[in-house]
Every structure is written in C-alpha cells, then in structure tokens.
C-alpha atoms as a PDB file:
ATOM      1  CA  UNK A   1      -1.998 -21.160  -1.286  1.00  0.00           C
ATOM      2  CA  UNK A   2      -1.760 -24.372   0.552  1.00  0.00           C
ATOM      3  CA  UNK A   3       1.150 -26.358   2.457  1.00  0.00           C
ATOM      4  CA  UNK A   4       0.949 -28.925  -0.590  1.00  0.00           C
ATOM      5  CA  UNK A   5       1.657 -26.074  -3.509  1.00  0.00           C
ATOM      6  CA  UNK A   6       4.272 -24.616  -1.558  1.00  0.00           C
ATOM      7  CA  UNK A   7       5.831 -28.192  -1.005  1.00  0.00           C
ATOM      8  CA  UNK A   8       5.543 -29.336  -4.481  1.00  0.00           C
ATOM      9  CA  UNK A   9       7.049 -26.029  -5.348  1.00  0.00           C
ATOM     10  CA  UNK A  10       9.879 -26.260  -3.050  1.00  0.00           C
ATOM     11  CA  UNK A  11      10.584 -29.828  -4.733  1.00  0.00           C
ATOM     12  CA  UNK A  12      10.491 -29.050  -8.323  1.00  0.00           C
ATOM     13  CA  UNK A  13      12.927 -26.557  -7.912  1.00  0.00           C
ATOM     14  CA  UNK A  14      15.300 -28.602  -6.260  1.00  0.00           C
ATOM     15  CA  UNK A  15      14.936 -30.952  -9.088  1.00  0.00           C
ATOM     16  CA  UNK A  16      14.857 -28.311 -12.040  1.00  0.00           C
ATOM     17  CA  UNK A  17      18.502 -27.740 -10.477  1.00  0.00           C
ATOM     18  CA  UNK A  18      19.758 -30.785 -11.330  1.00  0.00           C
ATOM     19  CA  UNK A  19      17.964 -30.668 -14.577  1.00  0.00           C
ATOM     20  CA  UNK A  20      19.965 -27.720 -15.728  1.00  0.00           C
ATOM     21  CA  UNK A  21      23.182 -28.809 -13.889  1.00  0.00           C
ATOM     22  CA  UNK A  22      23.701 -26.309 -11.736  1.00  0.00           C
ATOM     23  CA  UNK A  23      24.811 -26.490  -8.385  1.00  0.00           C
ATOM     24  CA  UNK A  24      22.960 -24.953  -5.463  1.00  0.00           C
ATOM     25  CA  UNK A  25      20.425 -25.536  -2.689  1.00  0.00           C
ATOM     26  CA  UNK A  26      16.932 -24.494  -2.224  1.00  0.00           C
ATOM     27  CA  UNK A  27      15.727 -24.076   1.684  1.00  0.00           C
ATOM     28  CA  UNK A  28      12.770 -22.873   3.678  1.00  0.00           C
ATOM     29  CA  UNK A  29      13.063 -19.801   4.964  1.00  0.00           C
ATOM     30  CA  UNK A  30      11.565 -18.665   8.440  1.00  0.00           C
ATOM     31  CA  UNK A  31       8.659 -16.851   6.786  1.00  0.00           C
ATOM     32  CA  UNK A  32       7.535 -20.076   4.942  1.00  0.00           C
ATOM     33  CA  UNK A  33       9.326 -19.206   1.601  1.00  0.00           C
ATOM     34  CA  UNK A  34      11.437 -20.436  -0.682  1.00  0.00           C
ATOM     35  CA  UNK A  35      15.153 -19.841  -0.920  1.00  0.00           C
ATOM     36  CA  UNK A  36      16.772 -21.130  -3.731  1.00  0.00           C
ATOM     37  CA  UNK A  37      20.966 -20.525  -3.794  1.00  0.00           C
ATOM     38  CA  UNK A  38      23.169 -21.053  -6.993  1.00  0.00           C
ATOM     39  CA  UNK A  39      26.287 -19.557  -8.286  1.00  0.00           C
ATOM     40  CA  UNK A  40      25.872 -16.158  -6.931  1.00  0.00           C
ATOM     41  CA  UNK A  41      22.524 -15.594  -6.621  1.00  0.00           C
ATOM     42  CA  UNK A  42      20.223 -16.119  -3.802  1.00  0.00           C
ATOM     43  CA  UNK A  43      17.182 -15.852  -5.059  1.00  0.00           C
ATOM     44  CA  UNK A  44      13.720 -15.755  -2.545  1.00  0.00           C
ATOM     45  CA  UNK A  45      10.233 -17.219  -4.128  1.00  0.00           C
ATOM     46  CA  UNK A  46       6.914 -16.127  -1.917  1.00  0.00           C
ATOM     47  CA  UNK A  47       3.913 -16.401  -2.552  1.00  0.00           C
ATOM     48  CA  UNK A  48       1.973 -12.983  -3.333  1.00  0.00           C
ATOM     49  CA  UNK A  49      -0.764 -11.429  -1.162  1.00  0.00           C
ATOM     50  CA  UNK A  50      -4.186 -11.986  -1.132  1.00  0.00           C
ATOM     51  CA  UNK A  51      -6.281  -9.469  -3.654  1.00  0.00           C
ATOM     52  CA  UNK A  52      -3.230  -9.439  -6.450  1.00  0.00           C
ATOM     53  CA  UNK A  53      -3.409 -10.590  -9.640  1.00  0.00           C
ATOM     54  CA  UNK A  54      -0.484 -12.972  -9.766  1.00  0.00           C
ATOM     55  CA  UNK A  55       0.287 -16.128  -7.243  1.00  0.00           C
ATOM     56  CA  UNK A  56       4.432 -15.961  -6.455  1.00  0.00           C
ATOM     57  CA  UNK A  57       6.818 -13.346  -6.181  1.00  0.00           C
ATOM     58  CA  UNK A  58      10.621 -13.807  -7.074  1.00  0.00           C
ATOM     59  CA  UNK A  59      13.526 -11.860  -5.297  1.00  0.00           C
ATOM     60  CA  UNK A  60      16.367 -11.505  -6.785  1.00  0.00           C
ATOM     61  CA  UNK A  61      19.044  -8.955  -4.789  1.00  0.00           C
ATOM     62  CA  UNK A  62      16.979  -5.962  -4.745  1.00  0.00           C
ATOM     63  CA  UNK A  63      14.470  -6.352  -7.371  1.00  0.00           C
ATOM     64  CA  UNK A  64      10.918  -8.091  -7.573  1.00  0.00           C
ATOM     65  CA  UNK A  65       9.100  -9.769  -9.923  1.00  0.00           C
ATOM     66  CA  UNK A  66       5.845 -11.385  -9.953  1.00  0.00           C
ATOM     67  CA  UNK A  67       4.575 -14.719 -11.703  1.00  0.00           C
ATOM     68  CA  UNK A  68       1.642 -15.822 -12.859  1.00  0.00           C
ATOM     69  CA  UNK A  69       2.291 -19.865 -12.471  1.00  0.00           C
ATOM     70  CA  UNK A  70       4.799 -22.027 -11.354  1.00  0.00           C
ATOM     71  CA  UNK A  71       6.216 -21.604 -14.976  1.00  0.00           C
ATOM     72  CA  UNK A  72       6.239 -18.053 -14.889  1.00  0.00           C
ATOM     73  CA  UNK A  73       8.861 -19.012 -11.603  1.00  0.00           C
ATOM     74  CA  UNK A  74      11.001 -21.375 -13.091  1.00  0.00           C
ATOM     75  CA  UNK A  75      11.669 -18.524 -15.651  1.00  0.00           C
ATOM     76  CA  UNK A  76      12.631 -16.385 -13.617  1.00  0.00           C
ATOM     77  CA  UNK A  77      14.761 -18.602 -11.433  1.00  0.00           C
ATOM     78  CA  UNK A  78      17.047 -19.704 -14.316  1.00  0.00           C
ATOM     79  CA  UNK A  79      17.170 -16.365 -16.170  1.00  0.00           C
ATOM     80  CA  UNK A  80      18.511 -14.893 -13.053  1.00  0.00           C
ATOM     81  CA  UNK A  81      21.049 -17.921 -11.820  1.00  0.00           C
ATOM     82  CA  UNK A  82      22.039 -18.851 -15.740  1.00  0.00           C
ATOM     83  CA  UNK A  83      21.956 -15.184 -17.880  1.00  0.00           C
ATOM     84  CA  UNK A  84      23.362 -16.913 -20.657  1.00  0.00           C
ATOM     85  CA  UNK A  85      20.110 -19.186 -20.771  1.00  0.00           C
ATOM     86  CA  UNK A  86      18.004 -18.898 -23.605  1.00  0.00           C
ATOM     87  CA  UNK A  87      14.067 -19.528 -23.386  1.00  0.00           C
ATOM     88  CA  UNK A  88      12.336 -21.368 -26.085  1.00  0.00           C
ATOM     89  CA  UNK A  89       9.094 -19.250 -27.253  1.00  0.00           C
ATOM     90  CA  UNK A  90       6.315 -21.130 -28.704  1.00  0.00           C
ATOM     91  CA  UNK A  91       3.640 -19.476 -30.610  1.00  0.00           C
ATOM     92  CA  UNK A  92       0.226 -21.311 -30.540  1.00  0.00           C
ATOM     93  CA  UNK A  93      -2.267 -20.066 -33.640  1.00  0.00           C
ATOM     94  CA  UNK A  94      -5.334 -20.870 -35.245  1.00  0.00           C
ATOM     95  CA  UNK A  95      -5.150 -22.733 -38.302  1.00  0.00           C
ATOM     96  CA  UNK A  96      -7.511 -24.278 -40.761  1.00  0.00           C
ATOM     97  CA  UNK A  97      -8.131 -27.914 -40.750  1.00  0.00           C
ATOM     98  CA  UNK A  98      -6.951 -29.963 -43.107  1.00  0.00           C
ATOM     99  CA  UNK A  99      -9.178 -33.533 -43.805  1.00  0.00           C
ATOM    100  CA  UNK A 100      -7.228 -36.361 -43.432  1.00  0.00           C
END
C-alpha cells in the first residue's frame, strides 16, 4: 500500500469525524498506522500483510477486525466509537427493463 493511500486514509478519517460530530483526533503512530481517538475508544487502523485477502486491519481494545476497503474501515470505526449508530444497507438486484 503506498504513502498516498495511507495519507488519504489518514485524512478522510479526520474528516468523517467531523462529519458525524464527534470529537476526537486521529494520529500517526510510530509503526506508520493510524490512530484514531474518540470518546473512549482508541481505535488503531493498519494496513494488513502481504498474501491476505483483505487490505486494513482495525483494533479496537483487544479485538481485530479486517476490511476489505476503505468503506469496510469507516464501518468499523463508527460502529465501535458511536454503538448507537445505525448503518444503512442497500440491496442492489437485477431487474427487468422497463422501455421508456
């Protein structure tokens, strides 16, 4: 993953923050990853190893997850900082076409 990912990364969720109003910081960390501080969470976002089949990994206290995309992230980072939050599901299907 390069510099500019990690940097772009690093920005959005500083700005998703303010998005969601809600107080916190995100730094970089000595190891070149992510830490993103709110409420009472400190939360650490990585990127995975080489040979895995998913690009970041979130920690949150003691537990892991992984993510897929930057998405996949942001998901996890305001599920764990707002539990009350709600995610919107959106189910894309085929469906005939209609002439117009």
């Amino acid at each position: 993953m390069t510099a500019v990912v990690l940097h772009r990364t690093f920005r959005l969720l500083e700005e998703s923050l303010c998005a969601w109003n809600i107080a916190g910081k995100v730094v970089r960390d000595d190891t070149g990853g992510i830490v993103v501080t709110a409420k009472d969470e400190r939360l650490l976002v990585t990127q995975a190893p080489d040979g895995v089949p998913f690009r970041w990994v979130v920690t949150v206290g003691a537990r892991t997850r992984t993510a897929m995309s930057v998405t996949g992230v942001l998901g996890i980072v305001r599920q764990a900082i707002d539990p009350t939050y709600q995610p919107l599901r959106a189910r894309i299907a085929p469906a005939p076409m209609v002439p117009p």
